[in-house]
Protein backbone atom coordinates (compact mmCIF):
# COMPACT_ATOMS: atom_id res chain seq x y z
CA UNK A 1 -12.39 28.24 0.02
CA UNK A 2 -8.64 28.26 -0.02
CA UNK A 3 -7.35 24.81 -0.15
CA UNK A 4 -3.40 23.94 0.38
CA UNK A 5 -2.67 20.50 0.03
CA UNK A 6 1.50 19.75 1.06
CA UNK A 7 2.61 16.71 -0.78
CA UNK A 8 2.20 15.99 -4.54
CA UNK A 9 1.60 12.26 -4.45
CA UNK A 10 -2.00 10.57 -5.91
CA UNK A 11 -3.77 11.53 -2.37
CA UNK A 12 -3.12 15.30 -2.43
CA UNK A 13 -3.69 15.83 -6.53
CA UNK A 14 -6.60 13.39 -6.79
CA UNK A 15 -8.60 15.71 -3.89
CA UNK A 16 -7.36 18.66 -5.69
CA UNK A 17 -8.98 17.72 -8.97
CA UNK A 18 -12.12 16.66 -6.73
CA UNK A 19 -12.22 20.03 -5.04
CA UNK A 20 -12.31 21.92 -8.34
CA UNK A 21 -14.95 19.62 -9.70
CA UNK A 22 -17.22 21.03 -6.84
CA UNK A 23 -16.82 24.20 -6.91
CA UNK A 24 -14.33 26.55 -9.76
CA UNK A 25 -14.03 28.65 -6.78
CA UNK A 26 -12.18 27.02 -4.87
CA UNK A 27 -8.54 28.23 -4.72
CA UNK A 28 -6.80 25.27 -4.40
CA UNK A 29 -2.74 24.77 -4.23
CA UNK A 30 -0.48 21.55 -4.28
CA UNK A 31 2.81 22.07 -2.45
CA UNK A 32 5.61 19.89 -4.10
CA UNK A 33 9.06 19.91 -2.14
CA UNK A 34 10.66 17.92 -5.37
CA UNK A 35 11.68 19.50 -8.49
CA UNK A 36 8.75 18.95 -11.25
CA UNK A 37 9.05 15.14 -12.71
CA UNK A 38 10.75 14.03 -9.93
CA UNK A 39 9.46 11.05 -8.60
CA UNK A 40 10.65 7.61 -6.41
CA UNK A 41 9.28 4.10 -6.42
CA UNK A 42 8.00 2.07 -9.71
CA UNK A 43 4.05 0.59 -10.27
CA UNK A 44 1.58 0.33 -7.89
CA UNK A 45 -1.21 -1.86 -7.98
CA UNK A 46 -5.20 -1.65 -7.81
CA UNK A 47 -8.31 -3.48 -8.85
CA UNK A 48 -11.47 -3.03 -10.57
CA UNK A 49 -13.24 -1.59 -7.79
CA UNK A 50 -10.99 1.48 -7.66
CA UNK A 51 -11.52 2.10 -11.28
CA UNK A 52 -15.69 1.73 -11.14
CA UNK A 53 -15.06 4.76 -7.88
CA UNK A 54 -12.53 6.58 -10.05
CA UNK A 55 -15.29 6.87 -13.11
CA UNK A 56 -18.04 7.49 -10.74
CA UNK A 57 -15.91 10.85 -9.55
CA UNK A 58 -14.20 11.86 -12.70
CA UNK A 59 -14.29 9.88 -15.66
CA UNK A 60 -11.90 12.06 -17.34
CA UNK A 61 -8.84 10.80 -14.92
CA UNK A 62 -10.30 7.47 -14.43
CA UNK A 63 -9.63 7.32 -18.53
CA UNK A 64 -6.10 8.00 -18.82
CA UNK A 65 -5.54 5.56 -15.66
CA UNK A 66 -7.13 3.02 -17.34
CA UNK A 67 -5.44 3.65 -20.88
CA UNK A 68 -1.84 3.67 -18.96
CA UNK A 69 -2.08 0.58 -16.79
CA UNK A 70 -1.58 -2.76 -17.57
CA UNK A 71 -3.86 -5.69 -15.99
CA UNK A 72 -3.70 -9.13 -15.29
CA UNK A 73 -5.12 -12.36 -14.06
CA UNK A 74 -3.80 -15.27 -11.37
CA UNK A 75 -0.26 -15.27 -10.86
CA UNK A 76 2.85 -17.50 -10.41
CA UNK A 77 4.83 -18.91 -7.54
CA UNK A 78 8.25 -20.18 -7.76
CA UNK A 79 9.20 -22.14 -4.37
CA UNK A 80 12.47 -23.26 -4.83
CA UNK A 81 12.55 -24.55 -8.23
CA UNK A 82 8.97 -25.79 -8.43
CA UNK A 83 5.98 -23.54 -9.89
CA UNK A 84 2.89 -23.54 -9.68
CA UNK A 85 0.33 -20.86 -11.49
CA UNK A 86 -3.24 -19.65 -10.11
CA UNK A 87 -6.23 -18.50 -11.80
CA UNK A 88 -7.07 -15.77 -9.64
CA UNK A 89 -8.46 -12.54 -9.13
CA UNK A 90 -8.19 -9.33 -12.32
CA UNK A 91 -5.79 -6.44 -11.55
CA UNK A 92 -4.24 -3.40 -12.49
CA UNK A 93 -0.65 -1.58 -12.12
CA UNK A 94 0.11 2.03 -13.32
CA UNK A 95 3.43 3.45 -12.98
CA UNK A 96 3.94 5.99 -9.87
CA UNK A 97 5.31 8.51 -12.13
CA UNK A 98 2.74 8.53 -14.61
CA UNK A 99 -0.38 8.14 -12.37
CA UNK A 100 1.22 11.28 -10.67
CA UNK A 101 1.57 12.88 -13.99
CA UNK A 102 -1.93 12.64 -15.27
CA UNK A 103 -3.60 13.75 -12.20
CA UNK A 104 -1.15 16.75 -12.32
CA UNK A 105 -2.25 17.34 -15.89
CA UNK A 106 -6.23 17.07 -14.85
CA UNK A 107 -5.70 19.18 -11.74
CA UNK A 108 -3.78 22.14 -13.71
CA UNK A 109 -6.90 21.87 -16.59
CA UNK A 110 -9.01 22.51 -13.82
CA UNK A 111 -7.14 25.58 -12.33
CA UNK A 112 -5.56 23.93 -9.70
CA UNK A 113 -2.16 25.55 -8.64
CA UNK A 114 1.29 23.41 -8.31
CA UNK A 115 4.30 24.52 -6.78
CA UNK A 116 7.08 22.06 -7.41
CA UNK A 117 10.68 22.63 -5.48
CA UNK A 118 8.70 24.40 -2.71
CA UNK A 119 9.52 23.05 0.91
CA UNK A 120 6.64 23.63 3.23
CA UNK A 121 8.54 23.63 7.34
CA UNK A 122 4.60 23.77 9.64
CA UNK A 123 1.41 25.02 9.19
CA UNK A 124 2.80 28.58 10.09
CA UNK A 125 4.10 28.67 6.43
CA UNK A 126 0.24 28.37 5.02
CA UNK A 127 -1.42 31.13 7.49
CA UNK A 128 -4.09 32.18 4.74
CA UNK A 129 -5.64 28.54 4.04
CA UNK A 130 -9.01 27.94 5.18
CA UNK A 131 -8.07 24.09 4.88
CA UNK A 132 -4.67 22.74 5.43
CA UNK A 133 -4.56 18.68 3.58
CA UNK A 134 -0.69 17.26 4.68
CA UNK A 135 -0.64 14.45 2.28
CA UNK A 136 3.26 14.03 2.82
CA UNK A 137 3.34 10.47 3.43
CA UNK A 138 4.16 8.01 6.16
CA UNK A 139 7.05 10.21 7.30
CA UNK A 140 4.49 13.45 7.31
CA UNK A 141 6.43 16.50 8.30
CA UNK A 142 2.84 18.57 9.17
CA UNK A 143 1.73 15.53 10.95
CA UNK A 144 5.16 15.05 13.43
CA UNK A 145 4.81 19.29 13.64
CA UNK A 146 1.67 18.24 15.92
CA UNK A 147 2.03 14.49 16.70
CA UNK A 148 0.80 15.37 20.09
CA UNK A 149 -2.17 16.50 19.12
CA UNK A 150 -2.98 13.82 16.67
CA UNK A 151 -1.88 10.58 19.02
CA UNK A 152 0.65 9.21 16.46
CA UNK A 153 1.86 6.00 16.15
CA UNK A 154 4.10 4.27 14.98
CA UNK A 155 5.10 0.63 14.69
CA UNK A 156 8.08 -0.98 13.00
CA UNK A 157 7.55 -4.34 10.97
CA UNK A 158 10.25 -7.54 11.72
CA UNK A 159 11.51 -8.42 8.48
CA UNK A 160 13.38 -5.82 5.81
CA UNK A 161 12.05 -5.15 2.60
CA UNK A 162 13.51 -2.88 -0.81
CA UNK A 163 11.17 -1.60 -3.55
CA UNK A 164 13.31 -2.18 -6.56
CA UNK A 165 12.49 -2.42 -10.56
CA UNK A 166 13.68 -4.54 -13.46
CA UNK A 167 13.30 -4.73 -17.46
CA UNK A 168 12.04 -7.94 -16.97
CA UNK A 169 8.18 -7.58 -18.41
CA UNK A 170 5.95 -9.89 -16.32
CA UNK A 171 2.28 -10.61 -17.18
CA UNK A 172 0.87 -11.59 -13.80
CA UNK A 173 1.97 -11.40 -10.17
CA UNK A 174 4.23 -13.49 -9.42
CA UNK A 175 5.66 -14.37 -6.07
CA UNK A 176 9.40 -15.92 -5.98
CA UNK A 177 10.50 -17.63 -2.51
CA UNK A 178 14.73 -18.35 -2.46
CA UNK A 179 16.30 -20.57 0.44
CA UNK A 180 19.85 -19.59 1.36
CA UNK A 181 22.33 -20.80 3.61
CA UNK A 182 21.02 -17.56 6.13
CA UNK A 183 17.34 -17.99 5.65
CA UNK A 184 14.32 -17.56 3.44
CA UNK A 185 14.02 -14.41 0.96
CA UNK A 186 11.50 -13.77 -1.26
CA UNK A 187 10.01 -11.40 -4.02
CA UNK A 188 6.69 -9.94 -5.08
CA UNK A 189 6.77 -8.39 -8.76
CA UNK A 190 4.26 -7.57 -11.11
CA UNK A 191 4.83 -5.59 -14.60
CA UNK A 192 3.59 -2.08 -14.99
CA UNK A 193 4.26 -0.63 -18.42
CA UNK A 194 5.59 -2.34 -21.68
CA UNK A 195 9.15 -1.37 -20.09
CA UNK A 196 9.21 -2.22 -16.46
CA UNK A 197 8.31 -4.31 -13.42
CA UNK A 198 7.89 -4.01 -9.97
CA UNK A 199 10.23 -6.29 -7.73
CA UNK A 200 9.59 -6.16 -3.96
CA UNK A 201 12.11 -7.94 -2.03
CA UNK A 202 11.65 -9.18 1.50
CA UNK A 203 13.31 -11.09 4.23
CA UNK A 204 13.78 -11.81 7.99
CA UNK A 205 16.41 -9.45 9.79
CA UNK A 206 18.36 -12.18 10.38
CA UNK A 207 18.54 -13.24 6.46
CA UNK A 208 19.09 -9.77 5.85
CA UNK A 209 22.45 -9.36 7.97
CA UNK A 210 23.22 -13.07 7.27
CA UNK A 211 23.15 -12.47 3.56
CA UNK A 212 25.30 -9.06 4.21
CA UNK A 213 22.76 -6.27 3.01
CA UNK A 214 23.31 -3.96 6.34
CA UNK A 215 27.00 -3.53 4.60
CA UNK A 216 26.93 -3.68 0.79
CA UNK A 217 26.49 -0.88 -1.12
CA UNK A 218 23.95 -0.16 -3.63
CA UNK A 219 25.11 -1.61 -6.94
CA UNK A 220 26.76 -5.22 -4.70
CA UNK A 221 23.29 -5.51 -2.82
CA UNK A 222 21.37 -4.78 -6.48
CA UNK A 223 24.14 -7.99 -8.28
CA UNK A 224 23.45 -10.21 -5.02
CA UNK A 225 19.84 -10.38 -5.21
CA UNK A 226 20.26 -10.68 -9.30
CA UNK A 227 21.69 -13.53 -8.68
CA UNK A 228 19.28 -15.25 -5.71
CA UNK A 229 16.70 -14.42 -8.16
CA UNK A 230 18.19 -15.88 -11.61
CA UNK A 231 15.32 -17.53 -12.15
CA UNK A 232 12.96 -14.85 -11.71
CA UNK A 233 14.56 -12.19 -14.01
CA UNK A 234 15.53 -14.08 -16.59
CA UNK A 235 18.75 -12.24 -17.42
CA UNK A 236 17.24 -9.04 -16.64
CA UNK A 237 18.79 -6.18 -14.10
CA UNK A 238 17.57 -4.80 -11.30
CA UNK A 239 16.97 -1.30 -10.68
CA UNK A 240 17.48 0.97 -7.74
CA UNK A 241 16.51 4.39 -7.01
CA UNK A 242 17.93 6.82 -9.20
CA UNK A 243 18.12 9.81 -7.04
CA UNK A 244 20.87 7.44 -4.33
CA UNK A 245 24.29 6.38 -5.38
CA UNK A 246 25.84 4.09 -2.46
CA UNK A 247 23.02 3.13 0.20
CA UNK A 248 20.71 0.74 -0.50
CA UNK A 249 17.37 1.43 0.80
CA UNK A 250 16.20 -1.52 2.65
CA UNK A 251 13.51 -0.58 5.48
CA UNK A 252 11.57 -2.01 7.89
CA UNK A 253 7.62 -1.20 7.20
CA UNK A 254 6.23 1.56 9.13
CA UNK A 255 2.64 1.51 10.40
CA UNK A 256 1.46 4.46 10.92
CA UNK A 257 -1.92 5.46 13.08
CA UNK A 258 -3.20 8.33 14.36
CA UNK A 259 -5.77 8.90 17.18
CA UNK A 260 -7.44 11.93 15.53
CA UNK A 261 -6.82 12.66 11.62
CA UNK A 262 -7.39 16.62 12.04
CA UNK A 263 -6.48 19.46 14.05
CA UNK A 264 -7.93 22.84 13.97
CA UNK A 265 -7.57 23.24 10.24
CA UNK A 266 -5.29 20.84 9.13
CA UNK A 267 -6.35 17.07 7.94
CA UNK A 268 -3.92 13.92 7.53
CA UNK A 269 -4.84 12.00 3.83
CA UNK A 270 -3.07 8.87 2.99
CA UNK A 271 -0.36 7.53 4.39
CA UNK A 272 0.20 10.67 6.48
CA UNK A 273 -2.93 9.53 8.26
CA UNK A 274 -2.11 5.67 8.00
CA UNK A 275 -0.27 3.20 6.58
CA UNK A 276 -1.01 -0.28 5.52
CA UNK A 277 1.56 -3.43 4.79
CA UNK A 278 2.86 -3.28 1.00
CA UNK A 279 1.57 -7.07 0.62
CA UNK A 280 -1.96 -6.20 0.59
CA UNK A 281 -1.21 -3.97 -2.44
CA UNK A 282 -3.42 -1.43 -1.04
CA UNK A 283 -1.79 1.64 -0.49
CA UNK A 284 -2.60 3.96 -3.51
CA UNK A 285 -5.88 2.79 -3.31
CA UNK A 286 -6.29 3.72 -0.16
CA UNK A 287 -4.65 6.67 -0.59
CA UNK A 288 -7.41 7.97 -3.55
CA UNK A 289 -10.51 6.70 -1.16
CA UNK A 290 -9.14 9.66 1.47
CA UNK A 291 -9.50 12.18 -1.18
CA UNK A 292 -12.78 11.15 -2.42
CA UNK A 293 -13.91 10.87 1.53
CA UNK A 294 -12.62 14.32 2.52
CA UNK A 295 -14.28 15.64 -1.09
CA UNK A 296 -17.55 14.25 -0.15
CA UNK A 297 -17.43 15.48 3.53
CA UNK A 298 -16.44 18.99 2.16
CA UNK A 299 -19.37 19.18 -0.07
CA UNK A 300 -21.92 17.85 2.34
CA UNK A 301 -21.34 20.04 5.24
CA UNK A 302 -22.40 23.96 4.79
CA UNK A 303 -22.54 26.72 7.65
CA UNK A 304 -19.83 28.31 9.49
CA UNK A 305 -19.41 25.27 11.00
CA UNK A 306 -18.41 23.69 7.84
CA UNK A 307 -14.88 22.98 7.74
CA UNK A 308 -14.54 20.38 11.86
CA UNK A 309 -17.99 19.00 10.38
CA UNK A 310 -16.63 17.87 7.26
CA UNK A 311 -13.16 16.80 8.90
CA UNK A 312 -15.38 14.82 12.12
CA UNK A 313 -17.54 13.15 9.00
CA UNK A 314 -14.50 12.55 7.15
CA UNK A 315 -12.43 10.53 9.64
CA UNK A 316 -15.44 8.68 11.00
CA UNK A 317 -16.25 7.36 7.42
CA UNK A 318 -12.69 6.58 6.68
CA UNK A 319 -11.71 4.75 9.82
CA UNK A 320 -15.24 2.72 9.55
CA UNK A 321 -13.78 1.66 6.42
CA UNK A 322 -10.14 0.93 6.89
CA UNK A 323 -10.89 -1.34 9.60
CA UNK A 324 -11.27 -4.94 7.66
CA UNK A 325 -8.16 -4.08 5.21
CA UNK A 326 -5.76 -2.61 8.46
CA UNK A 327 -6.57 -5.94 9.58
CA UNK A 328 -5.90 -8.13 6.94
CA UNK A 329 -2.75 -6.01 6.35
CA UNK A 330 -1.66 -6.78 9.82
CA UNK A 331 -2.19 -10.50 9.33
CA UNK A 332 -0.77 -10.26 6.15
CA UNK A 333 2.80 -8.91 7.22
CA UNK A 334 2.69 -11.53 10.42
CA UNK A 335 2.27 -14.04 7.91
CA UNK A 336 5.52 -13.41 5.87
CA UNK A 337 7.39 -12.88 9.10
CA UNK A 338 6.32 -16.38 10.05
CA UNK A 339 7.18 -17.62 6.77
CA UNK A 340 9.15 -20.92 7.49
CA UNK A 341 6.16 -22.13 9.28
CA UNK A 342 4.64 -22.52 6.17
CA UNK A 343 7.64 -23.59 3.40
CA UNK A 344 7.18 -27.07 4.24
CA UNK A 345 3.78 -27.36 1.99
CA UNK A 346 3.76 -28.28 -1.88
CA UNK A 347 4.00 -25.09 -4.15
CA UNK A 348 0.14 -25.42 -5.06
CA UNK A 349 -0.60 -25.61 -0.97
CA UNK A 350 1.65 -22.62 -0.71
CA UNK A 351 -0.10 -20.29 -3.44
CA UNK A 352 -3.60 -21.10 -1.44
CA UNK A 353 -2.30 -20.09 1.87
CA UNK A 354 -0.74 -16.79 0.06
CA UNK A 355 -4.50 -16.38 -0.91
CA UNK A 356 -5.43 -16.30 2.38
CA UNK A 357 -2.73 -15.13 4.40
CA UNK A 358 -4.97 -12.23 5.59
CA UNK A 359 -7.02 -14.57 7.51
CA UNK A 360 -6.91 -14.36 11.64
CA UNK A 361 -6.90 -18.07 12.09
CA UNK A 362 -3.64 -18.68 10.01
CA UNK A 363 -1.14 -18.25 13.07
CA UNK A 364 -3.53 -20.52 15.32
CA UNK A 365 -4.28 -23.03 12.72
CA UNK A 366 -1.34 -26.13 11.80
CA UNK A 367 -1.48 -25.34 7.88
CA UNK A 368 -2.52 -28.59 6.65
CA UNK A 369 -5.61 -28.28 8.81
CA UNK A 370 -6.26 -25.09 7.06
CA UNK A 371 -7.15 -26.85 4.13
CA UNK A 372 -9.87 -27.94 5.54
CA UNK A 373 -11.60 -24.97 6.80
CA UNK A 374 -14.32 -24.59 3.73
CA UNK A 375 -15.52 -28.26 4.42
CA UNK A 376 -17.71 -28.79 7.09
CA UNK A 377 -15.76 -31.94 8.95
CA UNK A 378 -12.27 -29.66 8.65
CA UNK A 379 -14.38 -26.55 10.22
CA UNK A 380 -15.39 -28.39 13.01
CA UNK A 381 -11.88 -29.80 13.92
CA UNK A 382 -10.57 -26.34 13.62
CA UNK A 383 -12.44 -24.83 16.20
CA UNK A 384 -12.41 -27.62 18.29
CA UNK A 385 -8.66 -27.21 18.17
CA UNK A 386 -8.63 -23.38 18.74
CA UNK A 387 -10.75 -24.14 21.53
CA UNK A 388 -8.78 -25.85 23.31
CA UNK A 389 -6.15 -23.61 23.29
CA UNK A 390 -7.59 -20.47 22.70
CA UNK A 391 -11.06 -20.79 24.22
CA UNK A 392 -14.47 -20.42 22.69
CA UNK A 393 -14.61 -16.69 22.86
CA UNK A 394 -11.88 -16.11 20.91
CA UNK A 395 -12.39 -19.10 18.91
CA UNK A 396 -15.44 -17.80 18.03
CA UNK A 397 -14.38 -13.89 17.40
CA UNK A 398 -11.74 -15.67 14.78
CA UNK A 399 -14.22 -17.31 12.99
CA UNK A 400 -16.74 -14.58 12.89
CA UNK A 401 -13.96 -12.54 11.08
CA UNK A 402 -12.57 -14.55 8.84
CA UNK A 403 -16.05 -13.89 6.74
CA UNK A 404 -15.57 -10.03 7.19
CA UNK A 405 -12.29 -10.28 6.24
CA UNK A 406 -13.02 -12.08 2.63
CA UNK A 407 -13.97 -8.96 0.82
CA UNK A 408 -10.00 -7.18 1.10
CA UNK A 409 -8.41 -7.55 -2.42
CA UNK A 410 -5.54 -10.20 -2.81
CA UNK A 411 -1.86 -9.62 -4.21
């Protein structure tokens, strides 16, 4: 089988690796439109589950991931100037770059083709692939080629966010909320390497044009927010894309769905196919469970029928499982764009509801009743709230997935 995957992110190599592992037949190629070692964006996160799946499909990669991440445990929160720390759940970061770099390495050792610097325009440019994989990301240039056909969608989030770095070496996920004279901003940032953290910074609209960010230029916007988060960074810089002089790249988050994740030939993996809020921390993740569900559809179906059956099993299995974690991404983002509702509680109160921020009842619920929910009393005053102003059904749909929704890993 002749495999083209366009896009060389974790998605498109991972699968490659997978589809060698199968079968040494396979031709396989990954289509890179950057130059080799070119690469945007700083750690990403994951947790132990990903790494028991990773070792169960190729222990060889899952290795080297493991050797080149760092982990932690809990976190911090600064609210203001109070802290407060959390024993909480293990996890993992990896820098983009070098998760990119080993799966590269493992996909070449397995006679997998990559063609860096190599712009792929539509499917025309791939006629002689039995299986076209567009793993090009949220902005999928394959996917808008026939958004039609797939039922794209997408929606834009409220508040603006930038994906920066700093030197600043932190040893557990830490969360840093500023009030300004325009509003609320706030940080997530987590160290990935012995060099380097991840510092996402987020904020209303309003706090964003308040604060001047639609106008300043790169380097200003990178010295303002050094200096809203002092505390935070210790001294330490922030970092900005290198491959940008002048425009800072705030955005608004993308969610991307489609109605069908294949046509004819061509399938959508990771965030070509969907995206998912960056405050669930789920992305790459995500990402890597498309590759091992399109590997495993591709190796269970056989006959001439094999390629739609593997791409129909494929995007049934993955939608099935995407549905609890789109969700608690959704409630997720709604809950930072509601964020004043909640500043009001003590820093301790605060770091529980960012625990549990992916929970449907949070928008419905006053936050100090919240509290309550895991004692039987406080359950029973909930509901009787929500139902009288939601009504039972829903009331009841609420609570009956909040428990679904407990398994989705926290950030």
């Amino acid at each position: 089988m002749k495999i083209d995957c366009v896009g060389g992110g974790p998605a498109s190599l991972y699968l490659a690796v997978l589809a060698k592992l199968q079968d040494p037949a396979h031709e396989v190629t990954v289509h890179e439109r950057h130059a080799a070692g070119t690469t945007y964006g700083w750690g990403v996160t994951y947790w132990p589950d990903l790494l028991r799946d990773l070792y169960a499909h190729d222990p060889e990669s899952a290795r080297l991931i493991e050797a080149g991440s760092v982990s932690w445990r809990g976190g911090f929160a600064y609210v203001g100037d109070r802290t407060t720390a959390h024993d909480g759940d293990p996890g993992h970061a990896i820098g983009r770059h070098r998760m990119r770099m080993i799966l590269a390495d493992r996909a070449r050792s397995l006679g997998v083709r990559i063609e860096f610097g190599k712009e792929i325009g539509g499917r025309a440019d791939l006629p002689d692939a039995d299986l076209v994989v567009a793993g090009d990301g949220a902005h999928s240039g394959l996917r808008t080629e026939h958004a039609e056909q797939f039922g794209t969608r997408v929606g834009t989030g409220a508040n603006r966010f930038i994906w920066l770095g700093t030197t600043r070496v932190l040893t557990a996920f830490t969360f840093a909320f500023v009030e300004t004279g325009h509003g609320w901003i706030w940080c997530y940032a987590y160290g990935f390497s012995s060099e380097h953290s991840t510092c996402v910074v987020e904020c209303s609209a309003a706090t964003w044009e308040g604060l001047g960010f639609d106008r300043l230029g790169n380097e200003d916007c990178l010295r303002l927010l050094e200096k809203l988060f002092a505390g935070l960074l210790d001294g330490h810089p922030l970092l900005g894309r290198t491959d940008i002089e002048s425009h800072a790249q705030w955005q608004a988050f993308p969610t991307v769905t489609n109605e069908a994740w294949s046509y004819g030939n061509l399938a959508l993996i990771g965030d070509a196919a969907h995206t998912t809020h960056y405050s669930i921390g789920a992305g790459t993740t995500l990402a890597l469970r498309d590759a091992m569900g399109l590997a495993r559809a591709l190796e269970s179906a056989a006959g001439p029928a094999r390629i739609p059956a593997a791409l129909a099993a494929y995007e049934r299995d993955r939608k099935q499982a995407l549905l609890s974690v789109q969700s608690a991404a959704r409630h997720s983002a709604q809950w930072y764009e509601n964020l004043p509702r909640y500043m009001g509680l003590e820093p301790h109160q605060m770091f529980a509801l960012l625990g549990q921020r992916h929970s449907p009842l949070l928008p419905y619920v006053p936050p100090q009743l919240y509290f309550h929910l895991d004692q039987a009393v406080g359950r029973l005053q909930a509901l009787r709230w929500l139902k009288q102003r939601l009504g039972p059904r829903l009331a009841r749909t609420l609570q009956s997935r909040r428990g679904a929704e407990r398994s989705v890993p926290r950030s």
